[in-house]
Protein backbone atom coordinates (compact mmCIF):
# COMPACT_ATOMS: atom_id res chain seq x y z
CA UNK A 1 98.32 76.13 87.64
CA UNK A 2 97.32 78.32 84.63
CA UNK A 3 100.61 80.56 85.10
CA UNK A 4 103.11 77.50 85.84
CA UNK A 5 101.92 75.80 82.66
CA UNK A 6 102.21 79.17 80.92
CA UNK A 7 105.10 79.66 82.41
CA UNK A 8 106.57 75.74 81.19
CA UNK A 9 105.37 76.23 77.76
CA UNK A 10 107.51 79.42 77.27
CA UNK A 11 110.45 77.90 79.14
CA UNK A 12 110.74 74.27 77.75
CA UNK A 13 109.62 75.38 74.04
CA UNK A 14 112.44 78.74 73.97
CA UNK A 15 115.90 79.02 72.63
CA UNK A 16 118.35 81.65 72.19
CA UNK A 17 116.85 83.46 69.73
CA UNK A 18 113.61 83.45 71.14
CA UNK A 19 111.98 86.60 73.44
CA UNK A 20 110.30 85.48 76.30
CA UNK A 21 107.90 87.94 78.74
CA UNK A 22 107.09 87.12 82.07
CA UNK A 23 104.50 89.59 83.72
CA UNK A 24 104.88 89.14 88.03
CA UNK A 25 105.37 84.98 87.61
CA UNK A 26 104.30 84.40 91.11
CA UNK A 27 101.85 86.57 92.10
CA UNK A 28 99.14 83.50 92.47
CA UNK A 29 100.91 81.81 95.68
CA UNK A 30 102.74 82.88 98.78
CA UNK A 31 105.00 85.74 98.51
CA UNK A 32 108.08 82.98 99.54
CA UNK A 33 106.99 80.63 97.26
CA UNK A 34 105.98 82.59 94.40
CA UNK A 35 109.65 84.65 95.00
CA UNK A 36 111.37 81.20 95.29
CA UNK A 37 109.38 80.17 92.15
CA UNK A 38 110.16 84.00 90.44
CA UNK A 39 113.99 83.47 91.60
CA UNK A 40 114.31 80.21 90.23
CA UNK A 41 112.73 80.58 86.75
CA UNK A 42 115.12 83.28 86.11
CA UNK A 43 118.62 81.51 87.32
CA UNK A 44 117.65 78.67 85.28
CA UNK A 45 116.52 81.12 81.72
CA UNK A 46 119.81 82.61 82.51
CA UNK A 47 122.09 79.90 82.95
CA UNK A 48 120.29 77.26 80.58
CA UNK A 49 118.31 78.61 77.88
CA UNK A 50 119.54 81.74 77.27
CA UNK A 51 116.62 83.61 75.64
CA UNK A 52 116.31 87.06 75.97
CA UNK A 53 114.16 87.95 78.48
CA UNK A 54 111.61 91.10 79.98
CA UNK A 55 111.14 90.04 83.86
CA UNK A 56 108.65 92.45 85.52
CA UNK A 57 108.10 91.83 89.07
CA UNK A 58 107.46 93.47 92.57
CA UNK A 59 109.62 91.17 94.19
CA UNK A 60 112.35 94.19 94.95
CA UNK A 61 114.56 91.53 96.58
CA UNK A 62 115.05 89.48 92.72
CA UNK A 63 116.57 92.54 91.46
CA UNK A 64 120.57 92.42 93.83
CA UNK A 65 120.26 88.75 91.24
CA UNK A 66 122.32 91.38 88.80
CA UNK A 67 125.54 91.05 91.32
CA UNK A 68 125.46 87.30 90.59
CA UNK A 69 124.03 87.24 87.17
CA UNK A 70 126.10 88.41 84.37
CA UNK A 71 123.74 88.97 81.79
CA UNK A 72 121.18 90.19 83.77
CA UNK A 73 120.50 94.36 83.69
CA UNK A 74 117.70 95.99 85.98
CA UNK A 75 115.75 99.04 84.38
CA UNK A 76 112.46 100.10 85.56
CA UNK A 77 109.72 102.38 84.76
CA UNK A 78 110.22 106.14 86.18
CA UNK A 79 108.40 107.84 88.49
CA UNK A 80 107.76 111.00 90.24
CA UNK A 81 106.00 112.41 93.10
CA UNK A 82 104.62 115.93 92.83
CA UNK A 83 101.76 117.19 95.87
CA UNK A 84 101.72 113.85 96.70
CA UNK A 85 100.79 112.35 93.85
CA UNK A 86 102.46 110.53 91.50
CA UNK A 87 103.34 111.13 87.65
CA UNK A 88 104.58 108.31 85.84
CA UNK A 89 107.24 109.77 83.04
CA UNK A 90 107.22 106.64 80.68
CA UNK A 91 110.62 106.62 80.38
CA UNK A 92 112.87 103.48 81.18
CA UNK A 93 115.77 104.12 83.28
CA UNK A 94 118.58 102.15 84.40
CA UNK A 95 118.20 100.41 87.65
CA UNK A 96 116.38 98.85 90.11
CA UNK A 97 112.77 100.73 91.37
CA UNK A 98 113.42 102.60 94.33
CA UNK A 99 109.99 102.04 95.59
CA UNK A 100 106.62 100.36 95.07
CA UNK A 101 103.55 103.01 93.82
CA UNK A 102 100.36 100.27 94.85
CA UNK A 103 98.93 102.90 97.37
CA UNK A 104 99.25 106.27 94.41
CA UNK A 105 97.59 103.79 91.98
CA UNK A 106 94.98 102.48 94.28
CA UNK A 107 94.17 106.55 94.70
CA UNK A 108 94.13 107.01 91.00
CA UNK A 109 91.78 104.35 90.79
CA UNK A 110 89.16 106.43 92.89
CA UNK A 111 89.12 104.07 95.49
CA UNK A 112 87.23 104.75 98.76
CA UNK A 113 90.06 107.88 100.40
CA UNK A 114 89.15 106.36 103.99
CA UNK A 115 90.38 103.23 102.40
CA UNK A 116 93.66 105.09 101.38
CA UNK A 117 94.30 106.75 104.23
CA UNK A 118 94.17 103.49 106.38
CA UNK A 119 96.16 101.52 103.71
CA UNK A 120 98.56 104.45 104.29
CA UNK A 121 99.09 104.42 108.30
CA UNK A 122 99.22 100.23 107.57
CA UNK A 123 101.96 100.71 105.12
CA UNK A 124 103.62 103.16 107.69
CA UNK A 125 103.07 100.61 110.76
CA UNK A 126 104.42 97.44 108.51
CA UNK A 127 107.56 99.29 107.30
CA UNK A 128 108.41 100.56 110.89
CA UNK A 129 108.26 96.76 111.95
CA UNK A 130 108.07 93.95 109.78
CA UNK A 131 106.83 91.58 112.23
CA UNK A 132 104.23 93.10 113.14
CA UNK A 133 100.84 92.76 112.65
CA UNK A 134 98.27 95.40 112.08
CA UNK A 135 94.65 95.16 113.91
CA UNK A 136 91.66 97.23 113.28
CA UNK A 137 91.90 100.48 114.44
CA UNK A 138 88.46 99.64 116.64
CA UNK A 139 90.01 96.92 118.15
CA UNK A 140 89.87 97.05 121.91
CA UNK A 141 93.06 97.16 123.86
CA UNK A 142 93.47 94.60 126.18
CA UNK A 143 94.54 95.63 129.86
CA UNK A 144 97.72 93.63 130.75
CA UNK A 145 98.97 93.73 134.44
CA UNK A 146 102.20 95.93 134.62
CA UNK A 147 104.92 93.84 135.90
CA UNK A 148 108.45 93.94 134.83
CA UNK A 149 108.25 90.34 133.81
CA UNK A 150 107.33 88.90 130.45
CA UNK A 151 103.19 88.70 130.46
CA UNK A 152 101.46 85.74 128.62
CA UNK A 153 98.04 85.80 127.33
CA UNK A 154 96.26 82.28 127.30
CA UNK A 155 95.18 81.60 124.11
CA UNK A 156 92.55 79.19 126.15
CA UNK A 157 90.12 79.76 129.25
CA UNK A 158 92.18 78.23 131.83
CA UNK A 159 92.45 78.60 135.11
CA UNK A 160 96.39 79.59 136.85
CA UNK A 161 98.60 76.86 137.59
CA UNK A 162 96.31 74.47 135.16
CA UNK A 163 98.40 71.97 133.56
CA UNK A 164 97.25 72.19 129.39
CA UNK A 165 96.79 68.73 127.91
CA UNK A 166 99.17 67.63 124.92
CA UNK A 167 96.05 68.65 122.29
CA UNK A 168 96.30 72.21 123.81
CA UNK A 169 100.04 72.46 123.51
CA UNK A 170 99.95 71.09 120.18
CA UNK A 171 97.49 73.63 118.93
CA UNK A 172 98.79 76.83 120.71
CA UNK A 173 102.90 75.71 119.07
CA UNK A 174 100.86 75.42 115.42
CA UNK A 175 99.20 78.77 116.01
CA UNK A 176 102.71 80.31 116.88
CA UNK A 177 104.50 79.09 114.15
CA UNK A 178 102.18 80.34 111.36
CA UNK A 179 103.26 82.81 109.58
CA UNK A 180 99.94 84.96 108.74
CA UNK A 181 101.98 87.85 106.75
CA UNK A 182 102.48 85.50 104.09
CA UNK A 183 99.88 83.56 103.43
CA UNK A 184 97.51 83.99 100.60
CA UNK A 185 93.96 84.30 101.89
CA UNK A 186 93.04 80.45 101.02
CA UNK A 187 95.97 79.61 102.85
CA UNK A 188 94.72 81.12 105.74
CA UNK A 189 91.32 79.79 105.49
CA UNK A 190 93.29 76.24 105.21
CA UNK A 191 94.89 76.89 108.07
CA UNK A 192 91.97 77.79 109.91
CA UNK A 193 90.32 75.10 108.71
CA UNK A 194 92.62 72.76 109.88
CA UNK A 195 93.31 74.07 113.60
CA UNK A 196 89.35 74.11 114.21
CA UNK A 197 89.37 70.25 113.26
CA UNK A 198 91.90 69.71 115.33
CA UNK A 199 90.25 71.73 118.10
CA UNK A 200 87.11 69.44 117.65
CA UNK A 201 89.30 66.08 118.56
């Protein structure tokens, strides 16, 4: 709430001789609705107020906006890596980023390198399929039958050939449609929340 107001006052209040700075508008929500937010904030500075304007973000997907935005320019912040690390230049070039540095800044922070090295193979697993999600590496595996047809697990203790009540279907088609890579962490716990009420009934 503290950013949208923010975010209001700088928008209803500019003109076009006013400077406005927006540092990652978004970043308290959803990554679709903060983007959606992000995305719309800047179509409507560019078409209707008309203020100069410095946009950072780590939405990477704003930034193809300059194909449909004529006034719009990307530049970002340079970057290098050397040994694996990286060396920021300070220099501004044209341009979108070509890539995100979170995990090199997270090192140069001195946190935990176990915690690196794991953010690292996560990073590796979630590029390599964006659907997918990432469990613990001491997870144990679960041993599915091999059969050449398509194997579902129950998400409930029933017994083969058990017909599941309406409740049951309800909650399994809620738990399949959320979509836990881009929720914020009190969305999830809302979610959860909600689903164990609804397990109660």
């Amino acid at each position: 709430m503290v950013e949208m107001l923010e975010a209001r006052n700088a928008i209803v209040n500019a003109t076009a001789d006013s400077l406005i700075l927006f540092d990652e508008i978004g970043r308290g929500t959803a990554t679709y609705d903060g983007m959606a937010l992000a995305q719309a904030i800047i179509e409507y500075i560019h078409e209707e107020v008309h203020a100069k304007t410095l946009f950072s973000t780590h939405y990477h997907e704003l930034t193809i906006l300059d194909e449909t935005l004529p006034h719009m320019h990307n530049i970002h912040v340079s970057a290098v890596e050397e040994d694996g690390k990286v060396v920021f230049l300070h220099k501004i070039e044209d341009g979108p980023a070509d890539k995100s540095y979170g995990i090199h800044v997270a090192e140069l922070a001195n946190l935990p390198q176990k915690l690196i090295g794991r953010a690292r193979h996560i990073l590796e697993q979630l590029e390599s399929s964006e659907d997918k999600i990432i469990v613990p590496e001491e997870a144990v595996a679960v041993d599915v039958p091999e059969t050449h047809e398509e194997v579902q697990l129950s998400m409930f203790p029933i017994e083969e050939k058990t017909v599941r009540t309406k409740q049951e279907q309800s909650l399994i088609k809620l738990i399949k449609n959320i979509d836990l890579m881009h929720m914020t962490p009190m969305d999830a716990m809302a979610t959860l929340y909600e689903l164990q009420k609804k397990a109660k009934l």
